[in-house]
N, C-alpha and C. Protein backbone atom coordinates (compact mmCIF):
# COMPACT_ATOMS: atom_id res chain seq x y z
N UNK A 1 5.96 -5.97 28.62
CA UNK A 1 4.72 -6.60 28.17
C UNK A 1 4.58 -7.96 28.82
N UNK A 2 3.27 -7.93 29.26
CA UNK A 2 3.04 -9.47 29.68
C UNK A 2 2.61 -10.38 28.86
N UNK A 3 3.09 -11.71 28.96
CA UNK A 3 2.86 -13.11 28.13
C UNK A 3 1.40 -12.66 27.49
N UNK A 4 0.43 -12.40 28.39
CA UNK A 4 -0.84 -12.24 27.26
C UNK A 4 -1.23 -11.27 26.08
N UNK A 5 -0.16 -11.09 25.76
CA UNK A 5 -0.43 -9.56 24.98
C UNK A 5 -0.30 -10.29 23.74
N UNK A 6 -0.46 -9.74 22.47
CA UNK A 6 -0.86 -10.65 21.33
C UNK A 6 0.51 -11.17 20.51
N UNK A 7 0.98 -11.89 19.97
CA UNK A 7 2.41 -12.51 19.57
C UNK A 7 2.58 -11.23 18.02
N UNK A 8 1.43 -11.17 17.70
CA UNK A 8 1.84 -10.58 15.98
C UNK A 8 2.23 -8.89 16.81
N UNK A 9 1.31 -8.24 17.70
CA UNK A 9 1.35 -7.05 18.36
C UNK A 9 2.83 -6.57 19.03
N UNK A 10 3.26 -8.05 19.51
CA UNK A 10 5.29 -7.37 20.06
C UNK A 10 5.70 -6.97 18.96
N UNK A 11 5.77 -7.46 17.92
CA UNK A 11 6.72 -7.42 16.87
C UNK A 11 6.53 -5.67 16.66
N UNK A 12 8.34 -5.41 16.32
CA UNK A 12 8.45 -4.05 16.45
C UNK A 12 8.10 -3.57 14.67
N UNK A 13 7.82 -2.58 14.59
CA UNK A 13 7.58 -2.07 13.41
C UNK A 13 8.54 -1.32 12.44
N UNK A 14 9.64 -1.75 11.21
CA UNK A 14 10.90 -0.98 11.00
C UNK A 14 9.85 0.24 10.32
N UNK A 15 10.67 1.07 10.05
CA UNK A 15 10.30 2.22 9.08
C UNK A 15 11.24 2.46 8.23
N UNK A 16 10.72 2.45 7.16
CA UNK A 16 12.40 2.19 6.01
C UNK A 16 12.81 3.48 5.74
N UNK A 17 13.62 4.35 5.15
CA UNK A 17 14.30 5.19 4.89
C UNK A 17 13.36 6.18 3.98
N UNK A 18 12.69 5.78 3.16
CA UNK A 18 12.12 6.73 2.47
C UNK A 18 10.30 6.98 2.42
N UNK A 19 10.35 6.68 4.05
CA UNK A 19 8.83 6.62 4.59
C UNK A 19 9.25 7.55 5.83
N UNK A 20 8.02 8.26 6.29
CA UNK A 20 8.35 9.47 7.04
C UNK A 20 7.19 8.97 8.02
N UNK A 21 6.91 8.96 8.85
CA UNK A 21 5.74 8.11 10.07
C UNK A 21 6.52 9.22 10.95
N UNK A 22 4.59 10.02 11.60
CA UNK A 22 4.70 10.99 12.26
C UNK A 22 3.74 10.84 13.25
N UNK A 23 3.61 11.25 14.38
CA UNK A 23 2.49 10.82 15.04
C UNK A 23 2.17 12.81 15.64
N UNK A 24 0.78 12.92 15.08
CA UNK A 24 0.39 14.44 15.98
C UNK A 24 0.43 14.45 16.71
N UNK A 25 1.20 15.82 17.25
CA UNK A 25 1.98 16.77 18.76
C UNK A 25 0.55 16.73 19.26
N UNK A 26 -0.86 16.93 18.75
CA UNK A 26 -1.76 17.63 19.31
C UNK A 26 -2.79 16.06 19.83
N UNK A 27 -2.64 15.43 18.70
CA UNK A 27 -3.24 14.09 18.81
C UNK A 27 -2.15 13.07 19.42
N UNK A 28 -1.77 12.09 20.09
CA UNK A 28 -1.23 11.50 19.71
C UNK A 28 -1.46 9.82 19.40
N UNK A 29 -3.00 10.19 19.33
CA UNK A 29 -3.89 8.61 18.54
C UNK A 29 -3.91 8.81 17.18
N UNK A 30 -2.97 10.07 16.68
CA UNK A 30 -2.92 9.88 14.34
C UNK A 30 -2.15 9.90 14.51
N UNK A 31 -1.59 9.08 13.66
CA UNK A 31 -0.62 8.55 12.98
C UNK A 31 -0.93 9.30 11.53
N UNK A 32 0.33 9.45 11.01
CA UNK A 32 0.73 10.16 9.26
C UNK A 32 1.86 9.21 8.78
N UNK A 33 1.37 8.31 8.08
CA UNK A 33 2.46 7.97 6.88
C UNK A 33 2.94 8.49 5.39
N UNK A 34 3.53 8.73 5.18
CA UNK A 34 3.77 9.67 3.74
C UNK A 34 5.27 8.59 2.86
N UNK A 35 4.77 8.37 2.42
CA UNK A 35 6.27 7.98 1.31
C UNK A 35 6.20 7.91 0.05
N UNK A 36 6.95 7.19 -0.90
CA UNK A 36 6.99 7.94 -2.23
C UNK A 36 5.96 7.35 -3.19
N UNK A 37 4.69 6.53 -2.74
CA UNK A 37 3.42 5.95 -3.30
C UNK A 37 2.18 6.60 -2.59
N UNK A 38 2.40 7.30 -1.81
CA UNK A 38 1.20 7.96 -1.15
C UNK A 38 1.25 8.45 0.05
N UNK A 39 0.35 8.86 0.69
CA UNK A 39 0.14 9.28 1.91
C UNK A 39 -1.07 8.89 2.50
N UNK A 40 -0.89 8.01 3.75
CA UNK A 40 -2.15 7.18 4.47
C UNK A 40 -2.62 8.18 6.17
N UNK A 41 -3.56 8.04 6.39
CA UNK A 41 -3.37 7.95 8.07
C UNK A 41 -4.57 7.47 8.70
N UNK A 42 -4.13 7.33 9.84
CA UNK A 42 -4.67 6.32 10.96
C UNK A 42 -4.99 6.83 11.97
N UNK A 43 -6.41 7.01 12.41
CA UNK A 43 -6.85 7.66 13.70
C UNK A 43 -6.77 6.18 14.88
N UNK A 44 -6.25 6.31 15.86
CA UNK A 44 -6.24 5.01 16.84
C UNK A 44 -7.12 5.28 17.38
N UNK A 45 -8.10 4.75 18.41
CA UNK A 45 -9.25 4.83 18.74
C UNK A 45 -8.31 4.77 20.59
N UNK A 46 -9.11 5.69 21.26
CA UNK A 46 -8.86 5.89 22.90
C UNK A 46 -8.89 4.62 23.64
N UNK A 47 -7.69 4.22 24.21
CA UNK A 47 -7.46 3.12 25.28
C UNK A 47 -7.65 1.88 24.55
N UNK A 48 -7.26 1.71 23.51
CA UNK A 48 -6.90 0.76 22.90
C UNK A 48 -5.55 0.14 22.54
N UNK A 49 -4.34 0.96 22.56
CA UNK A 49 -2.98 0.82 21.57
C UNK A 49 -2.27 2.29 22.05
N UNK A 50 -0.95 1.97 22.51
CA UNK A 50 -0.06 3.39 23.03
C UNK A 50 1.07 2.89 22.04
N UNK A 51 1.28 4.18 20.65
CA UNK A 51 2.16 3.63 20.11
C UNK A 51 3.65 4.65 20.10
N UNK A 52 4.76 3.87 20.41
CA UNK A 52 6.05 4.48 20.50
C UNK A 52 7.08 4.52 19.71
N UNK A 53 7.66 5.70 18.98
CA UNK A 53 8.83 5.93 18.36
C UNK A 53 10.25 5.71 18.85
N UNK A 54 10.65 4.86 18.54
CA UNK A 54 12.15 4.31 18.92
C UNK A 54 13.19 3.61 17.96
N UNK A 55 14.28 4.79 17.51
CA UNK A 55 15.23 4.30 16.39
C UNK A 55 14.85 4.05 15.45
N UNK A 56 13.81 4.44 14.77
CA UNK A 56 13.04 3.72 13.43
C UNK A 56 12.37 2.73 13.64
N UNK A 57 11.73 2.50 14.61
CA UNK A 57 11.01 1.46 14.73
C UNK A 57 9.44 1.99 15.44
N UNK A 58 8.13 0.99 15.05
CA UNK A 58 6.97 1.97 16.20
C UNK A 58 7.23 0.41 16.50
N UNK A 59 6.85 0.75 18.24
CA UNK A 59 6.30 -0.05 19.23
C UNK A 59 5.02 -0.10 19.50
N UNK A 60 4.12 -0.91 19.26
CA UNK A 60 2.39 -0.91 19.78
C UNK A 60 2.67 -1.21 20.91
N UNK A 61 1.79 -0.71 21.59
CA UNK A 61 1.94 -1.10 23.46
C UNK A 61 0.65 -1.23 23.84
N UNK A 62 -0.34 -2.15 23.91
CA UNK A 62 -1.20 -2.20 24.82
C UNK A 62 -2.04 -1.85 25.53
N UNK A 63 -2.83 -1.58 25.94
CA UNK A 63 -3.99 -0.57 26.47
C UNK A 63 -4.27 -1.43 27.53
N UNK A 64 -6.34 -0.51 27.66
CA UNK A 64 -6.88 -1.57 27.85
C UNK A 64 -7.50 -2.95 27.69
N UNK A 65 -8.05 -2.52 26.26
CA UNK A 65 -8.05 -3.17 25.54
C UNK A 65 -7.11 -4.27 24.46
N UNK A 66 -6.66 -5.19 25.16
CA UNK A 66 -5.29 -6.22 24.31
C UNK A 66 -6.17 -6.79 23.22
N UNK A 67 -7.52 -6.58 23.20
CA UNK A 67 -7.97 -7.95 21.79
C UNK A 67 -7.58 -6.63 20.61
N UNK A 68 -7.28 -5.93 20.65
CA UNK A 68 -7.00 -5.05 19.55
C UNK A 68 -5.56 -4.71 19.55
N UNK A 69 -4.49 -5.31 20.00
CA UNK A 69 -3.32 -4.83 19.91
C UNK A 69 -2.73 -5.09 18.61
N UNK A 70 -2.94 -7.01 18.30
CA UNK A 70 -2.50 -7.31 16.91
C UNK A 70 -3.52 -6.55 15.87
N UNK A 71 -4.03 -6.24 15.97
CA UNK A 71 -4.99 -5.91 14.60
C UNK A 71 -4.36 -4.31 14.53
N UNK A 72 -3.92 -3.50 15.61
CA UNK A 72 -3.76 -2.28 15.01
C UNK A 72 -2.15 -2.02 14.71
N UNK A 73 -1.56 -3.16 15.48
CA UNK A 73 -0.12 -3.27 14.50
C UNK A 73 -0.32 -3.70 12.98
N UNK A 74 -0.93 -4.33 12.72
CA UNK A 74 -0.71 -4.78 11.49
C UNK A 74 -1.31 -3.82 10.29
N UNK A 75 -2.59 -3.04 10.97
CA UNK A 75 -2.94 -1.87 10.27
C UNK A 75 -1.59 -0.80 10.04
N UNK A 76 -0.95 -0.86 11.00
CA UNK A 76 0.08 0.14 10.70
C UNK A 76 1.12 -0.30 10.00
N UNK A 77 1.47 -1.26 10.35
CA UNK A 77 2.55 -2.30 9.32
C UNK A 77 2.10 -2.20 8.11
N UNK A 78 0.43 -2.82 7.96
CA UNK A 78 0.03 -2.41 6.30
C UNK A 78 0.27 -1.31 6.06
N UNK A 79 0.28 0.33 6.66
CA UNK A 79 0.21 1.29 6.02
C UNK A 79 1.87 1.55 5.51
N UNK A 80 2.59 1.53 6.39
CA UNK A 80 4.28 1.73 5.97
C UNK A 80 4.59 0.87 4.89
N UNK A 81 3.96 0.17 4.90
CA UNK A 81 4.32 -1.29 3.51
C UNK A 81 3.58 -0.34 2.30
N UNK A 82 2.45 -0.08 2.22
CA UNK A 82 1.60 0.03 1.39
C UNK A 82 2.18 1.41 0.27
N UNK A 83 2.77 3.09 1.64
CA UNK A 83 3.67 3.85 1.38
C UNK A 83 4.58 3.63 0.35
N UNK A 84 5.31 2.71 0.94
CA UNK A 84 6.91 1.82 0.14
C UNK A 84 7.10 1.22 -0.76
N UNK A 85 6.36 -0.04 -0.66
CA UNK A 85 5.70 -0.86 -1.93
C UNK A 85 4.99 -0.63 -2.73
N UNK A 86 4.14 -0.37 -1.96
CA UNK A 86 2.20 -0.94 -2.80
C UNK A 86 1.90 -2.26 -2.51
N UNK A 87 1.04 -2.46 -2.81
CA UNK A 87 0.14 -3.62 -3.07
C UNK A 87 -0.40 -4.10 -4.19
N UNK A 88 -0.37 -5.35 -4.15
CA UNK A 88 -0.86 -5.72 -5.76
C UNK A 88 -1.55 -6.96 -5.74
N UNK A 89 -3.20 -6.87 -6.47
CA UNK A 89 -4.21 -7.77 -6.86
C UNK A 89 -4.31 -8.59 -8.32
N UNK A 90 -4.44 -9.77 -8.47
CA UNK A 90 -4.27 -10.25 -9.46
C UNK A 90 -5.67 -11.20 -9.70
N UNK A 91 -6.55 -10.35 -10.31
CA UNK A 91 -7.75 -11.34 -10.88
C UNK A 91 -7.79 -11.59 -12.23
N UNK A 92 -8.51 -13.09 -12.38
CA UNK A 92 -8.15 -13.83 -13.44
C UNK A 92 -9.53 -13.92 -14.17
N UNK A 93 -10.27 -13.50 -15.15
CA UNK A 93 -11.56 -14.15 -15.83
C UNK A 93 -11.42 -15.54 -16.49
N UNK A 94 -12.34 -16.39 -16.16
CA UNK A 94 -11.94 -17.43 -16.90
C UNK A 94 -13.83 -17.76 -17.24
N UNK A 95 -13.92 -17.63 -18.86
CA UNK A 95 -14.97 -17.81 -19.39
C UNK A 95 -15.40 -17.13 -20.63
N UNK A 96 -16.27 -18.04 -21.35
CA UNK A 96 -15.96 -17.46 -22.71
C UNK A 96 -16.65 -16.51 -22.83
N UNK A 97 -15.93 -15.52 -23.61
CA UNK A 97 -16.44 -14.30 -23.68
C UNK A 97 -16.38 -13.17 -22.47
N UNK A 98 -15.80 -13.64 -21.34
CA UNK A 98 -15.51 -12.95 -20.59
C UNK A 98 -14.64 -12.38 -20.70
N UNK A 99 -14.63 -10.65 -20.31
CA UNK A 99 -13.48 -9.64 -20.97
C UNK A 99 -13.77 -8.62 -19.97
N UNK A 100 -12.39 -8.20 -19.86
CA UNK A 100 -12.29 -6.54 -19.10
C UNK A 100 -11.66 -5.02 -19.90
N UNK A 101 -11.85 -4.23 -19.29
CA UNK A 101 -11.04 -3.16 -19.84
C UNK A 101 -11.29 -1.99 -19.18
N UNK A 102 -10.34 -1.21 -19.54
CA UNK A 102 -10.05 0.22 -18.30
C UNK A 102 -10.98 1.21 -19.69
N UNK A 103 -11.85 1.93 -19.29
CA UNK A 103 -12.43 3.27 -20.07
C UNK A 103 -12.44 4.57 -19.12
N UNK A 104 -11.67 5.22 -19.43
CA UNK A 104 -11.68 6.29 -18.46
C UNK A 104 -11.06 6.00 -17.00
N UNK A 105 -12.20 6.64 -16.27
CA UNK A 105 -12.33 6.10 -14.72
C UNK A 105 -12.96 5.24 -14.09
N UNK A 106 -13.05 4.06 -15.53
CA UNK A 106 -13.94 2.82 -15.06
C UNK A 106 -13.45 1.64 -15.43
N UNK A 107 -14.04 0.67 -14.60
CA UNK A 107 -13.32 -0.48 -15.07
C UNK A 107 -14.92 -1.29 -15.98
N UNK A 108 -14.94 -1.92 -17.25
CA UNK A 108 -15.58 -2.45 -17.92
C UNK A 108 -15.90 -4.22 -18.07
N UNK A 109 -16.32 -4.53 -17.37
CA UNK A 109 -16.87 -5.95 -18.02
C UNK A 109 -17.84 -6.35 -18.32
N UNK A 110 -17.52 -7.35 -19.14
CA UNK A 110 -18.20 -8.10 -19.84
C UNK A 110 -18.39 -9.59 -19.52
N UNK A 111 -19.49 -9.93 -18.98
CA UNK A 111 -19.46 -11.40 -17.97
C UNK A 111 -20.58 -12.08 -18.36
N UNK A 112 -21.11 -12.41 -19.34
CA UNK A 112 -22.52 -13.27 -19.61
C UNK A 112 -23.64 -12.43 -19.98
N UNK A 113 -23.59 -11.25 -18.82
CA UNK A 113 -24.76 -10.97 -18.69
C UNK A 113 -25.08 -9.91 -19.95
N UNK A 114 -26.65 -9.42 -19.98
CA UNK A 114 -26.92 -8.61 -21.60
C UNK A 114 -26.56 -7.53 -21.70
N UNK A 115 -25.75 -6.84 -20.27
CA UNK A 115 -24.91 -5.37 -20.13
C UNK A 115 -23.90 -6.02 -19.98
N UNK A 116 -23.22 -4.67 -20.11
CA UNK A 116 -21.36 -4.38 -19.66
C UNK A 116 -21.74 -4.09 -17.84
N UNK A 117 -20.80 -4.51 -17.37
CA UNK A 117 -20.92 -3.94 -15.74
C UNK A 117 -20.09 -2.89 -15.98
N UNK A 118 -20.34 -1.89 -15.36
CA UNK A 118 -19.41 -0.44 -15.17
C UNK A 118 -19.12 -0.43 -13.70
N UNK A 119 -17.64 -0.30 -13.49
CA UNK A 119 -17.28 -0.30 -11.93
C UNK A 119 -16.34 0.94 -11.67
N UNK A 120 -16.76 2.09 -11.50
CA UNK A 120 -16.03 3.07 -10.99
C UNK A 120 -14.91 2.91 -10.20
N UNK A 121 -13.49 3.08 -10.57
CA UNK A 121 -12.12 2.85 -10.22
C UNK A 121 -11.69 3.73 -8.75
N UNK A 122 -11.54 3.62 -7.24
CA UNK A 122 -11.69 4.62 -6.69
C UNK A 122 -10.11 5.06 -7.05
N UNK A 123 -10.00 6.27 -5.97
CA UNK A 123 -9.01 7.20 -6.18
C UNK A 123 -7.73 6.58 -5.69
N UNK A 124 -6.94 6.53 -5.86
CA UNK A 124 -5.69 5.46 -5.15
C UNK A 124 -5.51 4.31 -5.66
N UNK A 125 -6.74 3.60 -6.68
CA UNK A 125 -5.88 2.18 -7.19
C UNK A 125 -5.93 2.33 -8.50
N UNK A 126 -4.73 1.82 -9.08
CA UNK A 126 -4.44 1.66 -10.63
C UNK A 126 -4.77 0.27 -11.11
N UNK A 127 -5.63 0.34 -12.24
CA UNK A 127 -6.26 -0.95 -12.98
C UNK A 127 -5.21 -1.36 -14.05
N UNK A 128 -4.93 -1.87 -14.03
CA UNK A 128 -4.22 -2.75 -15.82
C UNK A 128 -4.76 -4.25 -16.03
N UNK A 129 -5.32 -4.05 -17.12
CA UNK A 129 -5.84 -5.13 -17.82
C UNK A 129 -4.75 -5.23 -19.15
N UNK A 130 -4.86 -6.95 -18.90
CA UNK A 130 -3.67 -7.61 -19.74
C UNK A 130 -4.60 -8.44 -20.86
N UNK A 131 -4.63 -8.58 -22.07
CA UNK A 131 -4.89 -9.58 -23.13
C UNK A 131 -6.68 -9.68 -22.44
N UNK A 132 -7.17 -8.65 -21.93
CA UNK A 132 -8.68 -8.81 -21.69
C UNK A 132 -9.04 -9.75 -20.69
N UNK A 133 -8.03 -10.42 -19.92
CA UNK A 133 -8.55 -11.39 -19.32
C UNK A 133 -7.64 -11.47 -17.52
N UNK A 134 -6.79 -10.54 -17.83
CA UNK A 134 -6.15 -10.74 -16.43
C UNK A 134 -6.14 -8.96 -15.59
N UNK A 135 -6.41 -8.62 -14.84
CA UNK A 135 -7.09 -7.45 -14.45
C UNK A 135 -5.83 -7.12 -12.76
N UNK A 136 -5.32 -6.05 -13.25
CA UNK A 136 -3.85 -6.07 -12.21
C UNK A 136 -4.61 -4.89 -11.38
N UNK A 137 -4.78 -4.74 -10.10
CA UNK A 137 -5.40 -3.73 -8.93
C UNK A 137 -3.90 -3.60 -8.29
N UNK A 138 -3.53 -2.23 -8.03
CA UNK A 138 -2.13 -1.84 -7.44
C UNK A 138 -2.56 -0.73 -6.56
N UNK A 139 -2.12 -0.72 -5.60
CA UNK A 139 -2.40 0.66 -4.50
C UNK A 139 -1.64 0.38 -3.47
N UNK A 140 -2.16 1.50 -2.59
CA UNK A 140 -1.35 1.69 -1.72
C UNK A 140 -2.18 1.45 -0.06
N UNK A 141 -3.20 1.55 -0.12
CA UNK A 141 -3.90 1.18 1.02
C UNK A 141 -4.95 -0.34 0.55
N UNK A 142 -3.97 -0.88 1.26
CA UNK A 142 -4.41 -2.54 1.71
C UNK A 142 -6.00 -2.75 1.49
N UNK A 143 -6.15 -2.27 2.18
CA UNK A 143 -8.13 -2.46 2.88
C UNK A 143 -8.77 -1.57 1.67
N UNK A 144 -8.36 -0.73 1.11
CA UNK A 144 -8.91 -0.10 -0.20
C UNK A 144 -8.76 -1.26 -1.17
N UNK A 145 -8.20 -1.26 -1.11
CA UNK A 145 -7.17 -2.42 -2.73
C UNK A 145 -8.72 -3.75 -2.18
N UNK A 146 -8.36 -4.30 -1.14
CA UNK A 146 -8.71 -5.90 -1.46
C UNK A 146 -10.21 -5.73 -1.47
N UNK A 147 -11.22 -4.72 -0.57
CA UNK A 147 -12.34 -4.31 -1.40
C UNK A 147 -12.77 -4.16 -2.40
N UNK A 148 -11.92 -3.20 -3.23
CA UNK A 148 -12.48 -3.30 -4.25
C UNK A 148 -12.07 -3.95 -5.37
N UNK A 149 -11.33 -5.33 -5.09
CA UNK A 149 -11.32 -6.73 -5.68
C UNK A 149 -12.10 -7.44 -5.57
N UNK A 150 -12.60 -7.31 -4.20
CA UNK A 150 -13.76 -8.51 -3.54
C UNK A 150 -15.11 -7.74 -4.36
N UNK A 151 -14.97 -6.85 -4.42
CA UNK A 151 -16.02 -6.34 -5.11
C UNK A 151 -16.40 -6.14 -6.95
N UNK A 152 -14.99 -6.28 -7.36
CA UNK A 152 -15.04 -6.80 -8.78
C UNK A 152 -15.25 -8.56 -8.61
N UNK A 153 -14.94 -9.32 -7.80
CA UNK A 153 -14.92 -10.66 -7.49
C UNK A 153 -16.23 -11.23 -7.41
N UNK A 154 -17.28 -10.09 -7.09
CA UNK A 154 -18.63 -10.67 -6.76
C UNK A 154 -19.70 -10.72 -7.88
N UNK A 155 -18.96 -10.04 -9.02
CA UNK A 155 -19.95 -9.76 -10.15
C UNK A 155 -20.17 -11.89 -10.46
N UNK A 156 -19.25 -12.19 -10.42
CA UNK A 156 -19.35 -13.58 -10.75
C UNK A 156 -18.00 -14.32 -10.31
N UNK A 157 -18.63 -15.04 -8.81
CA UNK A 157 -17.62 -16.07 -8.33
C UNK A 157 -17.59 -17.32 -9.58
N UNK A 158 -16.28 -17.54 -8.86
CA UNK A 158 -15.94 -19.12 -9.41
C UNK A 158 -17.29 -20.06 -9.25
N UNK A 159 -17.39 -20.44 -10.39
CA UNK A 159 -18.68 -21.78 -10.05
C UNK A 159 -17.86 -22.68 -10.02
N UNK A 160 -18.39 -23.98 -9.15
CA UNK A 160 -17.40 -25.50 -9.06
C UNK A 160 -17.61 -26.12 -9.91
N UNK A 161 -18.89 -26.00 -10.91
CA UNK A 161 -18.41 -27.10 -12.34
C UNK A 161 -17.62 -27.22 -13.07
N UNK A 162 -17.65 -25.96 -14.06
CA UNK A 162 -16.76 -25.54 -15.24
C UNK A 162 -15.79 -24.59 -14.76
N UNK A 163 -15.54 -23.99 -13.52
CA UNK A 163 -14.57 -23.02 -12.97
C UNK A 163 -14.69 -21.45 -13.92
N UNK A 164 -15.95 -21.31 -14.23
CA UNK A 164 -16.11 -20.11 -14.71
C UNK A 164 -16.30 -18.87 -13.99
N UNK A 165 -15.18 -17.94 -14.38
CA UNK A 165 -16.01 -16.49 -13.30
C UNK A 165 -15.27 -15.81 -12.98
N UNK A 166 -14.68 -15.14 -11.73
CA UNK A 166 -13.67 -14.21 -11.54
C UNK A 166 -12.93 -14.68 -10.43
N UNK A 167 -11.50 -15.05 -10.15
CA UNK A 167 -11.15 -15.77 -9.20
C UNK A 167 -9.73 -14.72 -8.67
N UNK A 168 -9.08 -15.11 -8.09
CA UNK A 168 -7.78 -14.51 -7.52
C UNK A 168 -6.56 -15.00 -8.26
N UNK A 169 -5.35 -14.80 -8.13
CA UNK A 169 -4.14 -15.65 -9.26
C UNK A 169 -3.85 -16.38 -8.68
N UNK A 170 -3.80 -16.48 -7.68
CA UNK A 170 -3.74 -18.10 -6.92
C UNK A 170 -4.28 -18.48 -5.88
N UNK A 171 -5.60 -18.54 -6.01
CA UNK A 171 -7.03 -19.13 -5.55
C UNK A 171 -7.30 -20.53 -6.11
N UNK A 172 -7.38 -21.30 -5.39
CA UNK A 172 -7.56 -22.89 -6.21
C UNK A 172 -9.41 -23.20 -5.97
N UNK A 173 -10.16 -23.31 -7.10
CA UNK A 173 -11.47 -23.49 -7.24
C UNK A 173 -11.97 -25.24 -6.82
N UNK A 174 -12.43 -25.78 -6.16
CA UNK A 174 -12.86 -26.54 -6.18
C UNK A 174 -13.65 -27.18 -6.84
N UNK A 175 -13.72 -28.26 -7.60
CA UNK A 175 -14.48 -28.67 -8.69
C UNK A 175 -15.24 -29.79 -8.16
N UNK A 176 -16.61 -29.83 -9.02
CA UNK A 176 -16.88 -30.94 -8.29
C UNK A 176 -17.70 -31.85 -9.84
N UNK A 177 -17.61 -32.79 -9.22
CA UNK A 177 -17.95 -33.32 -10.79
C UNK A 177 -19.70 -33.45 -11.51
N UNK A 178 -19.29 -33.28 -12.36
CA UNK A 178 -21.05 -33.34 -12.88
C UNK A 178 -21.93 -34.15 -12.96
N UNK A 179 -23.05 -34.17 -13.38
CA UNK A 179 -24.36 -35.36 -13.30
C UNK A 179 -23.51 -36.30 -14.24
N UNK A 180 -23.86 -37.55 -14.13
CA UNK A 180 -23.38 -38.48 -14.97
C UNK A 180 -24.63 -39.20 -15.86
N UNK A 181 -24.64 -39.88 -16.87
CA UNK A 181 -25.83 -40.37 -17.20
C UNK A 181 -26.07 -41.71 -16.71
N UNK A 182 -27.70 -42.35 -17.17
CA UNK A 182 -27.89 -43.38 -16.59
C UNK A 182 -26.91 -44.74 -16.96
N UNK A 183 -26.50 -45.76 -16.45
CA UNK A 183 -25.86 -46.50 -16.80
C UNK A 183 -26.20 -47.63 -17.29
């Protein structure tokens, strides 16, 4: 590899022991991850990324395209992580009367407004809501998971006055201070 190739893209990729990463005989731009939280896969897109099996490790290699080398290592890195681990989201309500809860296959809040929001849970992430106010997103595909946080996140951002709304667990809100009266 030459110096210009992307710094995050060398880095070799381990594969841990109880993750199985296969790449199709027929394809060899899919990738199959399977381990004991799920099963992901990854179509690589033509002349972008040549990726190589060696000792437990994938090698991304480069194409023609190098502005995509780091981005599709790390897609794959997320997926072997995601397999193994999971992933895990931590949103916080902060406001009165603001409340969550799992019903079914939905997630429920309650945010100001004169309805409940109903947010259909997709297939792959597990909701737990704690004491109504702390809302745990766990999965296994990265880019699934933080969507549809950002998307429970939008019913009501953080406002900078009173820091009311839906924030991340360690997201710091900026405050800014309020009207003052005349003096």
């Amino acid at each position: 590899m030459d110096k210009n190739t992307s710094r995050i893209g060398k880095l070799p990729i381990k594969i841990p022991t109880n993750v199985t990463a296969t790449l199709s005989e027929d394809n060899p731009k899919h990738i199959t991850v399977k381990g004991p939280y799920g099963v992901l896969e990854l179509q690589l897109p033509e002349n972008t990324v040549g990726l190589v099996e060696d000792n437990g490790y994938f090698i991304v290699e480069p194409k023609d395209d190098k502005a995509l080398h780091g981005l599709y290592r790390t897609l794959i890195h997320n997926m072997i992580q995601g397999v193994s681990e999971q992933f895990k989201v931590i949103l916080i309500l902060e406001g009165v009367g603001y409340k969550a809860n799992v019903t079914g296959n939905s997630l429920v809040l309650n945010l100001g407004f004169s309805h409940p929001v109903k947010m259909d849970i997709p297939k792959g992430i597990t909701v737990n809501v704690v004491e109504n106010r702390t809302i745990t997103l766990i999965g296994c595909d990265k880019q699934e998971l933080t969507l549809f946080a950002d998307r429970v996140k939008a019913w009501r951002p953080p406002e900078p006055y009173k820091g009311k709304g839906i924030r991340y667990q360690n997201e710091i809100v900026l405050r800014k201070p309020g009207k003052s009266g005349k003096k």
